[in-house]
C-alpha atoms as a PDB file:
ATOM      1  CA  UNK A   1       0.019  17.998  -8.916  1.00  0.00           C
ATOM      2  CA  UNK A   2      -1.249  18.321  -5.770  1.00  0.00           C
ATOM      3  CA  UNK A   3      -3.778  16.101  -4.397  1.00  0.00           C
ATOM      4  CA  UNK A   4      -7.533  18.025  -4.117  1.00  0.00           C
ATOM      5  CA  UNK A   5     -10.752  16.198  -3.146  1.00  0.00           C
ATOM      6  CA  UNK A   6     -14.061  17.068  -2.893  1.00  0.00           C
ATOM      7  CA  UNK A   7     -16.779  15.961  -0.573  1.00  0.00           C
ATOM      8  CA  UNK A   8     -20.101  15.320  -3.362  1.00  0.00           C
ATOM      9  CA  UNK A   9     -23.659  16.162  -2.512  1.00  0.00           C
ATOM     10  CA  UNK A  10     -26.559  15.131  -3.840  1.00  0.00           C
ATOM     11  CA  UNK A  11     -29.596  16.822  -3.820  1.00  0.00           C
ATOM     12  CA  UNK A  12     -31.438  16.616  -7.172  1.00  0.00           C
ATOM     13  CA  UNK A  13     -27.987  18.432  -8.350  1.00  0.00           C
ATOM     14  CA  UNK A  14     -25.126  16.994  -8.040  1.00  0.00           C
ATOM     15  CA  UNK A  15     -22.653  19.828  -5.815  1.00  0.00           C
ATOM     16  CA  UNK A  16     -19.398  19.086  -5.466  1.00  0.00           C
ATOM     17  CA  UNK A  17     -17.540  21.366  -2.815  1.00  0.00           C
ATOM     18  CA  UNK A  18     -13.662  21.409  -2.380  1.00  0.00           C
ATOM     19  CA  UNK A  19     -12.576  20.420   0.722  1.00  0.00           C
ATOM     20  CA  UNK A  20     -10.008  23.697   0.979  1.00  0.00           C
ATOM     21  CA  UNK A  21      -8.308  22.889   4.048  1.00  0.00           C
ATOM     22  CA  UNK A  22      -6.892  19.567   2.984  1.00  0.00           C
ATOM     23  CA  UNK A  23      -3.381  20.912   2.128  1.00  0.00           C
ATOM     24  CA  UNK A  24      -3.171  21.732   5.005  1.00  0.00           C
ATOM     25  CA  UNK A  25      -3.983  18.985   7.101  1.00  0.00           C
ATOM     26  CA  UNK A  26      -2.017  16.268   5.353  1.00  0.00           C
ATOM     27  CA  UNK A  27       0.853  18.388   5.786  1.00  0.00           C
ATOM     28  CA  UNK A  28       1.005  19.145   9.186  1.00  0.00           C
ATOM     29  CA  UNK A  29       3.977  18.573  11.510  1.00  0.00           C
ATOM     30  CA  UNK A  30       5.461  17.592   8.460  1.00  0.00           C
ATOM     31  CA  UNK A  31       9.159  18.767   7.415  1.00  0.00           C
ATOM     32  CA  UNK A  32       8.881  18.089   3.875  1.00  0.00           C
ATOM     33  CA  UNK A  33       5.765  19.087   2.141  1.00  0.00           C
ATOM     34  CA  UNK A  34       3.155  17.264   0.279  1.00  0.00           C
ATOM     35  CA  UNK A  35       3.514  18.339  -3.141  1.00  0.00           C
ATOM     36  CA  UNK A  36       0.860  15.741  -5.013  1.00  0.00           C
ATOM     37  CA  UNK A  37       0.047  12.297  -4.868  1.00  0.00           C
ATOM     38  CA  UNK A  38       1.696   8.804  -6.985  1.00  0.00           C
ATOM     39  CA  UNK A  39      -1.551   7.105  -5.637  1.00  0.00           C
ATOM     40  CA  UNK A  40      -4.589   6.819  -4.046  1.00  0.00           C
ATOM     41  CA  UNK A  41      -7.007   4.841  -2.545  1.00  0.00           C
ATOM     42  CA  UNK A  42      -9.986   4.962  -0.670  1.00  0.00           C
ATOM     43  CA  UNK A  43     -11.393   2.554   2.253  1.00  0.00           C
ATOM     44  CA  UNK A  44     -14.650   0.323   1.773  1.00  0.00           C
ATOM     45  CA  UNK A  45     -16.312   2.691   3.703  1.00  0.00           C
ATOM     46  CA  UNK A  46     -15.284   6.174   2.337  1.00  0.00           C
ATOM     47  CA  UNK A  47     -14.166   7.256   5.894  1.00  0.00           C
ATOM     48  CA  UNK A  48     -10.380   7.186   4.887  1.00  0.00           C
ATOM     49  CA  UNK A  49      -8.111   8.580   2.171  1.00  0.00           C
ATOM     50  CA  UNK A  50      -4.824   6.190   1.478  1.00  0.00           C
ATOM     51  CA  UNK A  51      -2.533   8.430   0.144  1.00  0.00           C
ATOM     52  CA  UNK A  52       1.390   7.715  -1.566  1.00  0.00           C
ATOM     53  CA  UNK A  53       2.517  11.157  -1.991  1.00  0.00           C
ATOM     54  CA  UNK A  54       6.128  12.293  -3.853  1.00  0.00           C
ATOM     55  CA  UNK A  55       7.969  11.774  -1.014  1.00  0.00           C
ATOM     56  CA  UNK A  56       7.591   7.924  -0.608  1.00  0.00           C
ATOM     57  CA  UNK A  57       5.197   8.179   2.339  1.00  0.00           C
ATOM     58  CA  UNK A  58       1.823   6.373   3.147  1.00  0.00           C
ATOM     59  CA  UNK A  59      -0.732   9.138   4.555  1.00  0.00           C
ATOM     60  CA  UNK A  60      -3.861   8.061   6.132  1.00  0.00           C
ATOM     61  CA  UNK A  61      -6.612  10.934   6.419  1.00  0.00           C
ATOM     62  CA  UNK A  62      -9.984  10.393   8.182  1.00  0.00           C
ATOM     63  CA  UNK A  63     -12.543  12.307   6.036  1.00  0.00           C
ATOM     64  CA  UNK A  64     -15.545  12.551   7.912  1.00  0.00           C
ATOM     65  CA  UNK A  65     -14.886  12.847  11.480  1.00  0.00           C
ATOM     66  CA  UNK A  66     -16.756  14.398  14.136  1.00  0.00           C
ATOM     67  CA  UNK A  67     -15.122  18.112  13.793  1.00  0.00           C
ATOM     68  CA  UNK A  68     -16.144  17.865  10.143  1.00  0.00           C
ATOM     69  CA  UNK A  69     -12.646  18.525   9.308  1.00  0.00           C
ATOM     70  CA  UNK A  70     -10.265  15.898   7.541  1.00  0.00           C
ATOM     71  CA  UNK A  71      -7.771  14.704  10.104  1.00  0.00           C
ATOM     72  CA  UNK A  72      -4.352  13.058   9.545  1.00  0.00           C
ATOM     73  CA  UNK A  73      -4.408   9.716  11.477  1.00  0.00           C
ATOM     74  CA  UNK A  74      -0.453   8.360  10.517  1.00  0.00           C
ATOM     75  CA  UNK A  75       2.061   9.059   8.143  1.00  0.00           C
ATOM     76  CA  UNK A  76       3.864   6.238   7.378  1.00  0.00           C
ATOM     77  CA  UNK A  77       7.939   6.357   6.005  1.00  0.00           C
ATOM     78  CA  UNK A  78       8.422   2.111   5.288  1.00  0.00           C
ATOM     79  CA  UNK A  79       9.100   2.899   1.578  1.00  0.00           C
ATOM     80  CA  UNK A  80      11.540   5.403   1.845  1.00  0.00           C
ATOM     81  CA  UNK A  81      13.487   3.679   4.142  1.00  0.00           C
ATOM     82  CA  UNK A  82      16.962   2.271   2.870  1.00  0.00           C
ATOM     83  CA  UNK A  83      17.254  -0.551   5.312  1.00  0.00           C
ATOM     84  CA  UNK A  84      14.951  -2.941   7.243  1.00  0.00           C
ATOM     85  CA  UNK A  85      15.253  -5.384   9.882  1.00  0.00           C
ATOM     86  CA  UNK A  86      13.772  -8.958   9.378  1.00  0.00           C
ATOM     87  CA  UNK A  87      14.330 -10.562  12.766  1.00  0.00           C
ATOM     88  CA  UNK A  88      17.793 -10.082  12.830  1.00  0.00           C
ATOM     89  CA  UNK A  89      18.713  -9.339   9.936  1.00  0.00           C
ATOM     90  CA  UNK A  90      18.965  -5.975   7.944  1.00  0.00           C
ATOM     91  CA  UNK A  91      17.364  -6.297   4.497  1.00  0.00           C
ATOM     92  CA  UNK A  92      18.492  -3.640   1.892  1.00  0.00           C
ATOM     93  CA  UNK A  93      16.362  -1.154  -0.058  1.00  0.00           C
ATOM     94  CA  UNK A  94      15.847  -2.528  -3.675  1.00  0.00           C
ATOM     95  CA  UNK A  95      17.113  -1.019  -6.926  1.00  0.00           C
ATOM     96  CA  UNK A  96      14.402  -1.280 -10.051  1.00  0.00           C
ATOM     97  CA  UNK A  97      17.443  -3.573 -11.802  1.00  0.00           C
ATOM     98  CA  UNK A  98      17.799  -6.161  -8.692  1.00  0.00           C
ATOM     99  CA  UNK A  99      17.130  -9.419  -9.909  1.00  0.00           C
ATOM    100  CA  UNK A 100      17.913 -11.208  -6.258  1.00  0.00           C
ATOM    101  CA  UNK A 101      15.140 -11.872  -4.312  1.00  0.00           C
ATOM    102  CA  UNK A 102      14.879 -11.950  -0.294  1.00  0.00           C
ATOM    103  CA  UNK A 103      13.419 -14.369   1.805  1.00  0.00           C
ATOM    104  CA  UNK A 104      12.140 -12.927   4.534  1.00  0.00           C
ATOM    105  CA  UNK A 105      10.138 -16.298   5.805  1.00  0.00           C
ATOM    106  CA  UNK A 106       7.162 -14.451   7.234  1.00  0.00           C
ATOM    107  CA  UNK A 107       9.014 -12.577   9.658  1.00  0.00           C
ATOM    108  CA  UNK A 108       7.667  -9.002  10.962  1.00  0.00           C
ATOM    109  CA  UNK A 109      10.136  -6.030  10.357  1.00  0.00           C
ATOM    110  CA  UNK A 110      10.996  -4.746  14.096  1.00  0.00           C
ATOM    111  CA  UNK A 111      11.972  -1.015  12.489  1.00  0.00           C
ATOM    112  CA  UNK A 112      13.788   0.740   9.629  1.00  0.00           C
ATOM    113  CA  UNK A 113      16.358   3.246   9.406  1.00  0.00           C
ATOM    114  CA  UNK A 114      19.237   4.033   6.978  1.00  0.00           C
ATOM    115  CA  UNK A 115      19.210   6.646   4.545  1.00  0.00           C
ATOM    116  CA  UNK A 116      16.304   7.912   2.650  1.00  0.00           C
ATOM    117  CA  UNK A 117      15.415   6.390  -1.100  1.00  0.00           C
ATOM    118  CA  UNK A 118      13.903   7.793  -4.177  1.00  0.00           C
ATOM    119  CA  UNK A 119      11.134   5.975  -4.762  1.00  0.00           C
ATOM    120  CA  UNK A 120       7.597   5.840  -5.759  1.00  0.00           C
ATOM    121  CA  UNK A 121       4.334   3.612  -4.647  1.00  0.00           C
ATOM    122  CA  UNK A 122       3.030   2.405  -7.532  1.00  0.00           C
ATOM    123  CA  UNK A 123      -0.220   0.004  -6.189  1.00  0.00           C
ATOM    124  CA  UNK A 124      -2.322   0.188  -3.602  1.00  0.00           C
ATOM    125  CA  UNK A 125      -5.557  -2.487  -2.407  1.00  0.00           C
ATOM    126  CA  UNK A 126      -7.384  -2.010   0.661  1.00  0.00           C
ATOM    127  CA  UNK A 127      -8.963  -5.078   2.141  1.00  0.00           C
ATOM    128  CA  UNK A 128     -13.238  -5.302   1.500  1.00  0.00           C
ATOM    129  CA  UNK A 129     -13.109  -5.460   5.499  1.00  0.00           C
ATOM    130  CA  UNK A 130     -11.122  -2.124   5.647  1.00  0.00           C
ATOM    131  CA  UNK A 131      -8.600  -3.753   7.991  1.00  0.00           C
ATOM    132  CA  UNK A 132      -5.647  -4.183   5.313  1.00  0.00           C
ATOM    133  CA  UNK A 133      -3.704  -2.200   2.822  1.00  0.00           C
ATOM    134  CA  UNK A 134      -1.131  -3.098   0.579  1.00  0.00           C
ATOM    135  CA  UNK A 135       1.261  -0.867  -0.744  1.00  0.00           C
ATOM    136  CA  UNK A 136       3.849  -1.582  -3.422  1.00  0.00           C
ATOM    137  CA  UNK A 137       6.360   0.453  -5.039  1.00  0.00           C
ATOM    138  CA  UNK A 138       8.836   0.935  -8.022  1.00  0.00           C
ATOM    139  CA  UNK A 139      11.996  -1.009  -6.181  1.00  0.00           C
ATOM    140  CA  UNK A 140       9.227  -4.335  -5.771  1.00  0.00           C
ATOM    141  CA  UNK A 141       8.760  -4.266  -2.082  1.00  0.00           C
ATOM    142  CA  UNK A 142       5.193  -4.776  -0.832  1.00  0.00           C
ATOM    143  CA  UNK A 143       3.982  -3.523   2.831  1.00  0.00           C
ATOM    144  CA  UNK A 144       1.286  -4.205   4.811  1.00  0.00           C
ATOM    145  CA  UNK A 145      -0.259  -1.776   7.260  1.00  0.00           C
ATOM    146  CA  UNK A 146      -3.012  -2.830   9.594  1.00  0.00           C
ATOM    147  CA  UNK A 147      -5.863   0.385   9.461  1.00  0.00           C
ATOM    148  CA  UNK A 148      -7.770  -0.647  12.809  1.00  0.00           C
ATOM    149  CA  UNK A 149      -4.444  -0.397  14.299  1.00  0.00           C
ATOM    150  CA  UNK A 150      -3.182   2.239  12.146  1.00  0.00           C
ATOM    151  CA  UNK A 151      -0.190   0.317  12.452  1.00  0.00           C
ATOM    152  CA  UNK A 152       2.971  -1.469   9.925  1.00  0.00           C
ATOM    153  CA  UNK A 153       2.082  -5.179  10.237  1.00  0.00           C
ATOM    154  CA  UNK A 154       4.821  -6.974   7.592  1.00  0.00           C
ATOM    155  CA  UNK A 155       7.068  -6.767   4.519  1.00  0.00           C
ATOM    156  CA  UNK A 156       6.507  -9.958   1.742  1.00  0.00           C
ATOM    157  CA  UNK A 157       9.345 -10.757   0.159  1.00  0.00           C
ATOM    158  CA  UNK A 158      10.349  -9.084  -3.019  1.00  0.00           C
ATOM    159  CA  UNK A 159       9.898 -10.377  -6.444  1.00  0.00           C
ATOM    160  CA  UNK A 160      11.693 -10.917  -9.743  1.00  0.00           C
ATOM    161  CA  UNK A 161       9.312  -8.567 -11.455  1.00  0.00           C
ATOM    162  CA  UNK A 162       7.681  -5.529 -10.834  1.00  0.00           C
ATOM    163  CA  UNK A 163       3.849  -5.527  -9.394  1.00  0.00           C
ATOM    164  CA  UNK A 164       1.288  -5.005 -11.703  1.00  0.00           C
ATOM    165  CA  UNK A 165      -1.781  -5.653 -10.452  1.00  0.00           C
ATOM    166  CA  UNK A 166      -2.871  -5.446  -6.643  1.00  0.00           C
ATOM    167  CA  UNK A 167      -6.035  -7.095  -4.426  1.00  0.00           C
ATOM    168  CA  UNK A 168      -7.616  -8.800  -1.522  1.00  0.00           C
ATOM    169  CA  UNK A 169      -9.850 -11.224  -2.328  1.00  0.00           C
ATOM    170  CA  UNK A 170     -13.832 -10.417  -1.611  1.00  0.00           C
ATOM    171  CA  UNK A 171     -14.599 -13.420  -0.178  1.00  0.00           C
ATOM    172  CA  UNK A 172     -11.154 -13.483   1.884  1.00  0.00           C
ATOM    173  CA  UNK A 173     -10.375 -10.331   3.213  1.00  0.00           C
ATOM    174  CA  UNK A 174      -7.124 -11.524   4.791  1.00  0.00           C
ATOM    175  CA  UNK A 175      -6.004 -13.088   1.211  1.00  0.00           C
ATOM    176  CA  UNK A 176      -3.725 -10.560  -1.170  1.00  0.00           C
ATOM    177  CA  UNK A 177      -3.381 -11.434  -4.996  1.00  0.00           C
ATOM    178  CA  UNK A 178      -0.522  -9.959  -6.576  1.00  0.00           C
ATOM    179  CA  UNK A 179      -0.382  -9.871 -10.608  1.00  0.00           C
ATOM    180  CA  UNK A 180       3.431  -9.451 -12.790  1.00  0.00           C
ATOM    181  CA  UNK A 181       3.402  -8.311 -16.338  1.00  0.00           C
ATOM    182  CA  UNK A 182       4.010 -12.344 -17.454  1.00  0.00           C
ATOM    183  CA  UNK A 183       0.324 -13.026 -16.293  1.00  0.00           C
ATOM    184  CA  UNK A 184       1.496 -15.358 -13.330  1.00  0.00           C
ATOM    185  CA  UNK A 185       0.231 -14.548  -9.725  1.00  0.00           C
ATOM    186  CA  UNK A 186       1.462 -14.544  -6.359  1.00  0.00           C
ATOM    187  CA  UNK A 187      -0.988 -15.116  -3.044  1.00  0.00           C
ATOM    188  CA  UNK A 188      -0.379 -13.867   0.047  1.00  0.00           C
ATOM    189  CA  UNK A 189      -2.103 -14.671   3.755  1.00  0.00           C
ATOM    190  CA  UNK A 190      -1.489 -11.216   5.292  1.00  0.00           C
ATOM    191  CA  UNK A 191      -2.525 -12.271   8.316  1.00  0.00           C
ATOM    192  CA  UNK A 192      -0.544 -15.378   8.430  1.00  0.00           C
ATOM    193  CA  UNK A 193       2.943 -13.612   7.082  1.00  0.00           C
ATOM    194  CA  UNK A 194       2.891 -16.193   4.554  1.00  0.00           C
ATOM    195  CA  UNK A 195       1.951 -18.021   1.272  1.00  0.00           C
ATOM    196  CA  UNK A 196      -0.904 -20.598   1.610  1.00  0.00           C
ATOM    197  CA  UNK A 197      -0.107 -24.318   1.574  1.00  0.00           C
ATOM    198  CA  UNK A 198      -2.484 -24.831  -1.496  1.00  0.00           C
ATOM    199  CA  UNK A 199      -1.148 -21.504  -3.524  1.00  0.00           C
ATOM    200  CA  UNK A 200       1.520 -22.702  -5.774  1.00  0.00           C
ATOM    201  CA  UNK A 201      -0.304 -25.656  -6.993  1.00  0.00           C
ATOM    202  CA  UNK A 202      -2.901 -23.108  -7.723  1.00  0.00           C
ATOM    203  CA  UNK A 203      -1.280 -20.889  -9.478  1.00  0.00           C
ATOM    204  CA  UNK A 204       0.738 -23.132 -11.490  1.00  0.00           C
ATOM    205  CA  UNK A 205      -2.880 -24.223 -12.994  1.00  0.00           C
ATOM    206  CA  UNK A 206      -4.098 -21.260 -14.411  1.00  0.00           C
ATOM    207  CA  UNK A 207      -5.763 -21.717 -18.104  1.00  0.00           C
ATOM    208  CA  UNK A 208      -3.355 -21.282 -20.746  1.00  0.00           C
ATOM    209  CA  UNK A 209      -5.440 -18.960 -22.693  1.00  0.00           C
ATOM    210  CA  UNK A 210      -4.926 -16.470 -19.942  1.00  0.00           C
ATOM    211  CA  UNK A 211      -1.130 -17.015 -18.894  1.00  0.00           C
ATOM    212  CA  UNK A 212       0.043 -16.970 -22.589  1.00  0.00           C
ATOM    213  CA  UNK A 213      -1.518 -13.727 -23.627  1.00  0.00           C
END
């Protein structure tokens, strides 16, 4: 379905109005239409609309700008991208049955190319800072996108199991939490490219109660 928001007033009544042009602006200079959304986030603030539509992408939409008119900021392609480059190195796009993992050792993609896959985000978390979003999908690959820069920042490396559960820590804004069906947890310093030091140990002591449900 497509996606269809609507900026709410309040004035005694509540009046929501559709925003009518939106269509329109999230698919400009586009070759292959939006045709509805897998998921959807907003930022802290309200100002932005995160956006994983059918066909893989990452669309970031400024709501309220000055012209009153929602405006596309960047489309991003990273998850339906076949191949990446770590460094060096080309790491392949992920089939749901993959049960290798890659080590990508905090390294920044440099750009990816190769054919397109079928794919679908699944998670998104936005940072309470509004400076990171995480973006996961059905093939376990996790991005990270920097919104102040409106730029790709890094790829974790992928995991046995699918993602679950997605978030950045309130009281650390640059700290991701990822949750798997099995109730274990993975951390993440996005701004570091890396696990912290003190995470395993952590997360090998969660309560029993909690990891055994």
């Amino acid at each position: 379905m497509p996606t269809r928001p609507y900026d709410i007033q309040v004035d005694g009544d509540v009046k929501p109005k559709r925003i009518r042009d939106f269509s329109s602006v999230v698919q400009s200079d586009s070759t292959s239409p939006t045709s509805g959304a897998t998921c959807i986030t907003f930022s802290p603030d309200s100002s932005k609309l995160i956006i994983g539509d059918n066909s893989s992408r990452i669309l970031v939409v400024e709501l309220a700008p000055e012209s009153g008119t929602p405006r596309l900021l960047r489309r991003f392609f990273h998850h339906g991208m076949e191949d990446a480059f770590i460094g060096e190195r080309v790491v392949k796009g992920r089939k749901p049955s993959d049960d290798d993992d890659v080590d990508m050792e905090g390294e920044e993609p440099q750009s990816v190319h190769g054919g397109e896959l079928l794919t679908c985000v699944t998670r998104m978390a936005i940072s309470a800072d509004g400076q990171w979003l995480a973006t996961s999908d059905d093939r376990r690959r996790t991005h990270i996108f920097n919104l102040d820069a409106l730029q790709h920042h890094s790829q974790l490396p992928s995991f046995a199991r699918t993602i679950q559960a997605l978030a950045f820590s309130p009281a650390s804004p640059a700290l991701l939490v990822l949750g798997f069906a099995n109730n274990s947890l993975e951390l993440w310093d996005v701004e570091a490219r890396t696990s912290p030091a003190w995470a395993r140990q952590f997360c090998n002591s969660l309560p029993k109660r909690f990891t055994h449900l």
